[in-house]
N, C-alpha and C. Protein backbone atom coordinates (compact mmCIF):
# COMPACT_ATOMS: atom_id res chain seq x y z
N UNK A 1 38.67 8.00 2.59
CA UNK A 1 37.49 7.72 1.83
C UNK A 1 36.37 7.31 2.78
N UNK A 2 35.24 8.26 2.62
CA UNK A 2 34.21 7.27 3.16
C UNK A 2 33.68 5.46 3.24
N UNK A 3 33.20 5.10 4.30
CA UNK A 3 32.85 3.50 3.97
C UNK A 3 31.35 3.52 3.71
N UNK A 4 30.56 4.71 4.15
CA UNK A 4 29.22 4.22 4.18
C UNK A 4 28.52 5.39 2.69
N UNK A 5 29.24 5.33 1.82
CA UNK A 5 28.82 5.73 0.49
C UNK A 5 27.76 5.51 -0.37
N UNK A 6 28.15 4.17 -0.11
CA UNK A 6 26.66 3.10 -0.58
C UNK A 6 25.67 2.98 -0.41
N UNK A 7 25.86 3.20 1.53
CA UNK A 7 24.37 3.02 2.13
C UNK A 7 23.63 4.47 1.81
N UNK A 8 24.56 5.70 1.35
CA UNK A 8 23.58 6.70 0.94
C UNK A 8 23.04 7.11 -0.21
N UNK A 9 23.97 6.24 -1.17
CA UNK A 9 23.31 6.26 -2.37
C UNK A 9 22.29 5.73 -2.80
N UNK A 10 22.04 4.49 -2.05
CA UNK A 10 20.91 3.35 -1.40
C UNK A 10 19.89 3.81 -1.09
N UNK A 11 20.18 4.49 -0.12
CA UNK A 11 18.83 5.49 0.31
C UNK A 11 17.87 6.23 -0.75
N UNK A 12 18.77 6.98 -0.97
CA UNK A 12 18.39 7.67 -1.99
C UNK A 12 17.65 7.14 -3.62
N UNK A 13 18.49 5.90 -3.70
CA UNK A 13 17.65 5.07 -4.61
C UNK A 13 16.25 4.61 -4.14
N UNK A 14 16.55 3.99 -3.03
CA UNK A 14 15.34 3.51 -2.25
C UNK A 14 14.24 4.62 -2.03
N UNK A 15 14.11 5.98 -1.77
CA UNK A 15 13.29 7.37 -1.59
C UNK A 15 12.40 7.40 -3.00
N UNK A 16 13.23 7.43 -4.15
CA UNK A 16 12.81 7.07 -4.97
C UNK A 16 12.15 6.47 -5.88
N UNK A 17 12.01 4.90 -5.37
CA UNK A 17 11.53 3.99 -5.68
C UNK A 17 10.14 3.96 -5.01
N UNK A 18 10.60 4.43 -3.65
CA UNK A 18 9.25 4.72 -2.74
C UNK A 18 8.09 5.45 -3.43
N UNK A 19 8.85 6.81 -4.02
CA UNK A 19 8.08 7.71 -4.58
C UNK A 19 7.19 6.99 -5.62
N UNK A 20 8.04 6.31 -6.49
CA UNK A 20 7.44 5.65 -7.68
C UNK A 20 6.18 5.26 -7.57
N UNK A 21 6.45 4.03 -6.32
CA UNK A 21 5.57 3.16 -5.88
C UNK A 21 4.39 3.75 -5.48
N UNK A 22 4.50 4.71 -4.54
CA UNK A 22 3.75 5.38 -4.18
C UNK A 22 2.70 5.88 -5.04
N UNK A 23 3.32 6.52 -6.24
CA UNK A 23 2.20 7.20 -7.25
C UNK A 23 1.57 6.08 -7.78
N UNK A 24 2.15 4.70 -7.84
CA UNK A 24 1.30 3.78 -8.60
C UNK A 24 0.57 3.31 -8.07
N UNK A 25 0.65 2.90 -6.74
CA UNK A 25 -0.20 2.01 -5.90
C UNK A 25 -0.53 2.61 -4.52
N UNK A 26 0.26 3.46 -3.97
CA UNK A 26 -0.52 3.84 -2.59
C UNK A 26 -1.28 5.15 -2.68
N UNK A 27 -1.39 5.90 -3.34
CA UNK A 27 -2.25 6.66 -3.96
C UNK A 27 -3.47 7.19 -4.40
N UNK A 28 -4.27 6.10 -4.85
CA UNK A 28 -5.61 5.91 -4.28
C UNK A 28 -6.28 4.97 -3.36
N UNK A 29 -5.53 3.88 -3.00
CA UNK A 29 -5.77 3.61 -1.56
C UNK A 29 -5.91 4.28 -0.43
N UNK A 30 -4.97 5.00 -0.13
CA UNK A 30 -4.50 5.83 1.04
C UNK A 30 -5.41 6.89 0.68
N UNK A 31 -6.55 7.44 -0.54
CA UNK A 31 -7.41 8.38 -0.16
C UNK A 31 -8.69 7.62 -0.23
N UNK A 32 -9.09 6.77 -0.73
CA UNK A 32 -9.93 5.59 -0.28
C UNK A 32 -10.27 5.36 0.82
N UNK A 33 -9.13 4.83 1.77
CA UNK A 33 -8.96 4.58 3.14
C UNK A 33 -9.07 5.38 4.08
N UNK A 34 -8.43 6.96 3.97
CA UNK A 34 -8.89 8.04 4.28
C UNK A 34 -10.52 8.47 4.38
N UNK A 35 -11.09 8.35 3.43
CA UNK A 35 -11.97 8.63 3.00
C UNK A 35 -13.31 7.85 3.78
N UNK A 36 -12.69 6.69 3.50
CA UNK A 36 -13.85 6.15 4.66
C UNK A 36 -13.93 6.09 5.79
N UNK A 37 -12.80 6.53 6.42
CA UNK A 37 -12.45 6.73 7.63
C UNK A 37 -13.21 7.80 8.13
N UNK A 38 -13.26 9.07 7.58
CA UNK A 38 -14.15 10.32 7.38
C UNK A 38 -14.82 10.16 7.71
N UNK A 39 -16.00 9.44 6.37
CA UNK A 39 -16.85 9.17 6.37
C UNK A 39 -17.55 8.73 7.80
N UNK A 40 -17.33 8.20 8.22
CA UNK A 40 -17.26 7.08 10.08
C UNK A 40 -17.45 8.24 10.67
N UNK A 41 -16.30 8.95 10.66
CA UNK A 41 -16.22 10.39 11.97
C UNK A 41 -17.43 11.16 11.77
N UNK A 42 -17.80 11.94 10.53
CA UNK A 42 -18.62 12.22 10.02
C UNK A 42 -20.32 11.58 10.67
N UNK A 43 -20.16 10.02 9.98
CA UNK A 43 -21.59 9.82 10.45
C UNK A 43 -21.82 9.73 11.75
N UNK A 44 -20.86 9.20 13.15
CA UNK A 44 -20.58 9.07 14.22
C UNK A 44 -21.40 10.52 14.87
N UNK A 45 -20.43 11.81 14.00
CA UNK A 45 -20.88 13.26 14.34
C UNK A 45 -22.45 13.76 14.43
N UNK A 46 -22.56 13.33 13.12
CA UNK A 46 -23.67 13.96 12.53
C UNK A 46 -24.86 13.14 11.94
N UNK A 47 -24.78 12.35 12.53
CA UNK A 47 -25.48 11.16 11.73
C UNK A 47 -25.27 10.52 10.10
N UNK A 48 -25.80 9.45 10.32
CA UNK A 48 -25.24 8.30 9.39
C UNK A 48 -25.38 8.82 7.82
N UNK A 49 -26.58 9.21 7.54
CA UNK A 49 -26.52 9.87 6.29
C UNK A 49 -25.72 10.70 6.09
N UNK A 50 -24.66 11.15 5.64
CA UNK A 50 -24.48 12.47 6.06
C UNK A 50 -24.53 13.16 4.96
N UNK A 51 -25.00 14.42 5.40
CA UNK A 51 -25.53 15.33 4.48
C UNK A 51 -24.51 16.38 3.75
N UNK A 52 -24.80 17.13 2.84
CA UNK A 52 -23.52 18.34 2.63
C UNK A 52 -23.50 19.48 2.77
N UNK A 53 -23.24 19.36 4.58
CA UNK A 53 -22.95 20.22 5.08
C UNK A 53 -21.21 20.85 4.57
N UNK A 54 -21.12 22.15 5.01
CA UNK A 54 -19.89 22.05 5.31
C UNK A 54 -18.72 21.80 6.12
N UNK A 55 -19.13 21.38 7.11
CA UNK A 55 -18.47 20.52 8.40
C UNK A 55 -18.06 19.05 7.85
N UNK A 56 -19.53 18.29 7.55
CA UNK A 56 -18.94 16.49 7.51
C UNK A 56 -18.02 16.71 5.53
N UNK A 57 -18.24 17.49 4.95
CA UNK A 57 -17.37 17.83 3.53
C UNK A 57 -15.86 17.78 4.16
N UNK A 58 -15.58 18.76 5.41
CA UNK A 58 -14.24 19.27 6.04
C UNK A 58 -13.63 18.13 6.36
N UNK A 59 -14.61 17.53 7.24
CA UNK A 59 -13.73 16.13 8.01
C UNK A 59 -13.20 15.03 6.91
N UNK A 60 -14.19 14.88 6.48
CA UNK A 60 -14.12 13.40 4.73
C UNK A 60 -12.89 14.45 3.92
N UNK A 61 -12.35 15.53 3.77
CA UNK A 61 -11.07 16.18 2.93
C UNK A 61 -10.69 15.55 3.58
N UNK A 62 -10.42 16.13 4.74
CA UNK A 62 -8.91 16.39 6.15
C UNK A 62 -8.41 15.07 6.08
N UNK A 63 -9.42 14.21 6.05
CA UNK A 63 -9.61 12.68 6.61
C UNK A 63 -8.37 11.90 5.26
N UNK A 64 -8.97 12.60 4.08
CA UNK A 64 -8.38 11.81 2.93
C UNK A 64 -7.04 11.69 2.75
N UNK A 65 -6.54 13.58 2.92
CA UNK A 65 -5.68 14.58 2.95
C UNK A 65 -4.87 13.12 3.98
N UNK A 66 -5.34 13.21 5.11
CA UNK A 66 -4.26 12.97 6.00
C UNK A 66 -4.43 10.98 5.62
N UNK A 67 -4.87 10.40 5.13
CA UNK A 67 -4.65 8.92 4.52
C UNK A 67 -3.94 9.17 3.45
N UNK A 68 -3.98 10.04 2.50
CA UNK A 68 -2.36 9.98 1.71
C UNK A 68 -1.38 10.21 2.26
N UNK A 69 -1.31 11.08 2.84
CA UNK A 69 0.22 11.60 3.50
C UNK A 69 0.84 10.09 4.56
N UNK A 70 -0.23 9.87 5.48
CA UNK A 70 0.43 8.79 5.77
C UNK A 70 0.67 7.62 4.83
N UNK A 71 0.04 6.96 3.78
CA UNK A 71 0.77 6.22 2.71
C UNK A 71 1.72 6.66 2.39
N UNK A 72 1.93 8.15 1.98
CA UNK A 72 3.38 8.39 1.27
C UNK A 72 4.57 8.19 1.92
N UNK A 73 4.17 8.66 3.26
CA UNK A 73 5.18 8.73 4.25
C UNK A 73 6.05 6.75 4.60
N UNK A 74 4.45 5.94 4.82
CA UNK A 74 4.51 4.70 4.70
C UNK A 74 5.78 4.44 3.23
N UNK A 75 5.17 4.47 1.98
CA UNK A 75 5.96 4.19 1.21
C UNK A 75 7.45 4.81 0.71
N UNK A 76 7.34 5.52 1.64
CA UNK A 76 8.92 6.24 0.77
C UNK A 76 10.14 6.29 2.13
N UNK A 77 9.59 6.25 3.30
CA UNK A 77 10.17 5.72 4.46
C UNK A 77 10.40 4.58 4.57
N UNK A 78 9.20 3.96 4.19
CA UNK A 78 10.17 2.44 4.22
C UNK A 78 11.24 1.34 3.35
N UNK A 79 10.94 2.29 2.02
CA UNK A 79 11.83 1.82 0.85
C UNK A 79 13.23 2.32 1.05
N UNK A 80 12.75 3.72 2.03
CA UNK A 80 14.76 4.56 1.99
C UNK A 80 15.08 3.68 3.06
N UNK A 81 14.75 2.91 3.97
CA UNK A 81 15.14 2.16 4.63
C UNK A 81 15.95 0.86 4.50
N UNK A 82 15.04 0.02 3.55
CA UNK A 82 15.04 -0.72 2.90
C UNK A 82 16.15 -0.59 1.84
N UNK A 83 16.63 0.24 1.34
CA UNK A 83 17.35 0.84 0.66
C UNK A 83 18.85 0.79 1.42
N UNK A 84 18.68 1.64 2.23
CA UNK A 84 19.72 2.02 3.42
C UNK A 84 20.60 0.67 3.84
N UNK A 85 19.51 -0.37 4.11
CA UNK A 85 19.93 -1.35 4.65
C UNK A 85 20.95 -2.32 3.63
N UNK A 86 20.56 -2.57 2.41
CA UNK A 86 20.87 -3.00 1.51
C UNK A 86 22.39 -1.77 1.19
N UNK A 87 22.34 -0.83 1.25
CA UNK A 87 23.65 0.11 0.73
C UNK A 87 24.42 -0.75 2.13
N UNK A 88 24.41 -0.54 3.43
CA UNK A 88 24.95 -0.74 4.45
C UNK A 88 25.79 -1.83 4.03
N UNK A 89 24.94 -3.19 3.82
CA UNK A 89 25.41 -4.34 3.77
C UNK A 89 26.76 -4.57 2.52
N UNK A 90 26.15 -4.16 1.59
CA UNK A 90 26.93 -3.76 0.05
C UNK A 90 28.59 -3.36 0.66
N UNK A 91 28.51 -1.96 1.94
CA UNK A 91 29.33 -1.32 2.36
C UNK A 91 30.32 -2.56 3.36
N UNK A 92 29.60 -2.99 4.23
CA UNK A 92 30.50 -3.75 4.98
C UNK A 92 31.49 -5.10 4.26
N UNK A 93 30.12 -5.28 3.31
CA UNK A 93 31.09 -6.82 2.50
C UNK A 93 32.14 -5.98 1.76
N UNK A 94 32.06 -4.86 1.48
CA UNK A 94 33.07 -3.68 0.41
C UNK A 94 34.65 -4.14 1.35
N UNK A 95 34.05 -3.56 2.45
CA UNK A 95 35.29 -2.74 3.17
C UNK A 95 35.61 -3.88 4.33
N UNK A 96 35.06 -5.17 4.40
CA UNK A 96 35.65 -6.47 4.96
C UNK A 96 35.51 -6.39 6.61
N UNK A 97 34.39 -5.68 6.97
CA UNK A 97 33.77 -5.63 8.20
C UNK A 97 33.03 -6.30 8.74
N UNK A 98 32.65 -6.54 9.82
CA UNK A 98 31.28 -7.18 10.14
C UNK A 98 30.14 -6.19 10.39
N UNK A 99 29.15 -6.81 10.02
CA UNK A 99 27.92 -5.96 10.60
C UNK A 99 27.40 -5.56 11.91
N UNK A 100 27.64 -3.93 11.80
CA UNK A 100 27.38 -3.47 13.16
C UNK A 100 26.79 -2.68 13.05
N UNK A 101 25.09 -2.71 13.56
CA UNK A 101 23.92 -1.36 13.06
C UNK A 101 24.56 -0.78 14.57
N UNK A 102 24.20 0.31 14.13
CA UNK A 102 24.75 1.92 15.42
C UNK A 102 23.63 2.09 16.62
């Protein structure tokens, strides 16, 4: 029988939960945050007003685009972790081990 069962079912709970979280709360932050970030590159580029061109439009997407992805990544990586860790532990008190991360 496997010992570390738990810690993958864990995970997997935890991925999940990430996801959840994610749609509720990191979601429009992370294009918010993105967004103004852009914005910066943008005015830095092209000056402060910036106008609508199609260049400073490109950067303020890309910019947003890539502030969600890193939230999601943030939230659903660190919950399967979080997750993981918690299955692990579940696993060793199971099977009367001590804790030994690899």
């Amino acid at each position: 029988m496997k010992t570390e069962e738990m810690a993958k079912k864990m995970a997997y709970i935890g991925a999940g939960a990430g996801l959840v979280l994610f749609a509720i709360v990191g979601l429009l932050p992370g294009s918010f945050l993105g967004g103004v970030i852009g914005l910066n590159i943008a005015g830095s580029l092209f000056g402060m007003p910036v106008g609508s061109a199609l260049l400073p439009r490109l950067i303020v997407g890309i910019s947003m685009l890539l502030g969600v992805l890193v939230s999601g990544i943030i939230f659903i990586a660190g919950s399967s972790i979080v997750g993981w860790l918690i299955g692990y532990v579940i696993d060793s008190f199971r099977w009367g081990r001590q804790l030994r991360l690899r």
